[in-house]
C-alpha atoms as a PDB file:
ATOM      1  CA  UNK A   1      27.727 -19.624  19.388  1.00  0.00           C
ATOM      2  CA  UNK A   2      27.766 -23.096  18.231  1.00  0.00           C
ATOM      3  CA  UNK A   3      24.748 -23.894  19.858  1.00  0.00           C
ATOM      4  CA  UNK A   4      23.038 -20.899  19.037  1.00  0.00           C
ATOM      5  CA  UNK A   5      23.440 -22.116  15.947  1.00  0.00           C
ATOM      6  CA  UNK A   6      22.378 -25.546  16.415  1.00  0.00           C
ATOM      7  CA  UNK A   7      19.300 -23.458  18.038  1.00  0.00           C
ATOM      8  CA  UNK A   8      18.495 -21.348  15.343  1.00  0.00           C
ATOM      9  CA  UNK A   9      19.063 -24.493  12.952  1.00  0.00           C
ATOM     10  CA  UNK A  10      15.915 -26.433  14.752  1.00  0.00           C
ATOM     11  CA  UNK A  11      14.011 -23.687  14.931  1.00  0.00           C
ATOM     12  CA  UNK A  12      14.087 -23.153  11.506  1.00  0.00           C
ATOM     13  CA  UNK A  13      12.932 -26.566  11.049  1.00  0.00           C
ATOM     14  CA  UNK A  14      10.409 -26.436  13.223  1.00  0.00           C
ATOM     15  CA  UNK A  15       9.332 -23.439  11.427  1.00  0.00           C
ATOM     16  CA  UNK A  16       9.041 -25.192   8.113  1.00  0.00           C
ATOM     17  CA  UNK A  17       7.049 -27.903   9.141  1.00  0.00           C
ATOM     18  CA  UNK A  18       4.797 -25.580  11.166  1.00  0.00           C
ATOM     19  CA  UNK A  19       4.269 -23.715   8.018  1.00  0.00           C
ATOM     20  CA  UNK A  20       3.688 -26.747   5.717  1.00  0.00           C
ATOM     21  CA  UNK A  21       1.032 -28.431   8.260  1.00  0.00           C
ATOM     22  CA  UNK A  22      -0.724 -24.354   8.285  1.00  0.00           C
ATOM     23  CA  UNK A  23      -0.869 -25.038   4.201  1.00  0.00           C
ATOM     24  CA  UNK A  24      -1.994 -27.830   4.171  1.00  0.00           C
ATOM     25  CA  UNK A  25      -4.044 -28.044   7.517  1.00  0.00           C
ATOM     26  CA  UNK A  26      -5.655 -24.715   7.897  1.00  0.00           C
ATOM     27  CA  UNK A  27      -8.739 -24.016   6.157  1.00  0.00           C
ATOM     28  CA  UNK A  28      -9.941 -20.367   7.087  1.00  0.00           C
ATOM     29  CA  UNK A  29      -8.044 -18.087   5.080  1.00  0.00           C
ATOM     30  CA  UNK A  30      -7.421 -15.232   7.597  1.00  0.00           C
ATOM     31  CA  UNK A  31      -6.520 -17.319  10.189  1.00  0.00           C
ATOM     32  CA  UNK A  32      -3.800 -18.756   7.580  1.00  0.00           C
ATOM     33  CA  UNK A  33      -2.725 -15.241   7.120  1.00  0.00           C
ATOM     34  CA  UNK A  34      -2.359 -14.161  10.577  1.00  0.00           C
ATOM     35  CA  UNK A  35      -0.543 -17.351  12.122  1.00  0.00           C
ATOM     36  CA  UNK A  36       1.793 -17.177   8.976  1.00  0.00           C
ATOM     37  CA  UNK A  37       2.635 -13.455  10.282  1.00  0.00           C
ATOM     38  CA  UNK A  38       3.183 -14.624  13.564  1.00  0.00           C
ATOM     39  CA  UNK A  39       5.350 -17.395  12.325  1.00  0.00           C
ATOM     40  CA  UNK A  40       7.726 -15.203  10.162  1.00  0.00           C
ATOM     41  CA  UNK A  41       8.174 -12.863  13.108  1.00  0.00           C
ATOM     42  CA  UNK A  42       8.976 -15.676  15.303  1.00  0.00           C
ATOM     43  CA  UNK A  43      11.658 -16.913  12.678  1.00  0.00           C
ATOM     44  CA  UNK A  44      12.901 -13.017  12.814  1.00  0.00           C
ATOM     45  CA  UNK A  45      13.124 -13.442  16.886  1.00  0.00           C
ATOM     46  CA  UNK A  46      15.323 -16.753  16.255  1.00  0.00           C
ATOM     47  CA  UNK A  47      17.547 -15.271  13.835  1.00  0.00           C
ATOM     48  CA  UNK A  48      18.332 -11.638  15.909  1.00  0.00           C
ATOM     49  CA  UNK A  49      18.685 -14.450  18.801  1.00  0.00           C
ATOM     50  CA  UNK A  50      21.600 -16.157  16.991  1.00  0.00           C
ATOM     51  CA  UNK A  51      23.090 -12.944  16.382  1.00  0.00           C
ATOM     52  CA  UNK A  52      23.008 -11.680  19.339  1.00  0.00           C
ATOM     53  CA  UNK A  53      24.746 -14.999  20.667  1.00  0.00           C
ATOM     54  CA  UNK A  54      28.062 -14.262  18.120  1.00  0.00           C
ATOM     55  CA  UNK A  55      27.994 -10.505  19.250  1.00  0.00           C
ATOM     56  CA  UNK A  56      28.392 -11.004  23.010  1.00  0.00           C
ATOM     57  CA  UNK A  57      30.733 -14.174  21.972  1.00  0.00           C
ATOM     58  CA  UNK A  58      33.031 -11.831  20.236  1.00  0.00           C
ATOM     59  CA  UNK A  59      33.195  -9.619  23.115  1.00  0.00           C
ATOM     60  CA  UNK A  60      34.200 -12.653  24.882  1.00  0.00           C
ATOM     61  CA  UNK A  61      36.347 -13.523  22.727  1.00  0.00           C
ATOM     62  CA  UNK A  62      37.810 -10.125  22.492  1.00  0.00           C
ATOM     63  CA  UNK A  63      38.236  -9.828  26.560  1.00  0.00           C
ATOM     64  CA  UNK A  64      39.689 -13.246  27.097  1.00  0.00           C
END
């Protein structure tokens, strides 16, 4: 799970600096809109990734 962590960690660095350079980069409105929705669902994806990762490391865990 540690490196789940560190995982989820980049990614949500990644995902701040991908939304700052939309911000400040992107000029059509909409399109600002809909890559920001795409972004927050992939930072949903990453998170319910790490969790998964401490779920099936508990059952490991639990079954050692």
């Amino acid at each position: 799970a540690k490196k789940s962590t560190a995982w989820e960690s980049d990614a949500d660095h990644v995902m701040r600096a991908a939304m700052s350079k939309l911000f400040r980069d992107e000029p059509d409105v909409r399109t600002l809109i809909k890559l920001k929705a795409i972004y927050e669902i992939l930072e949903t994806v990453t998170d319910r990734c790490e969790d998964v990762a401490n779920i099936i490391e508990g059952i490991i865990v639990e079954n050692a």
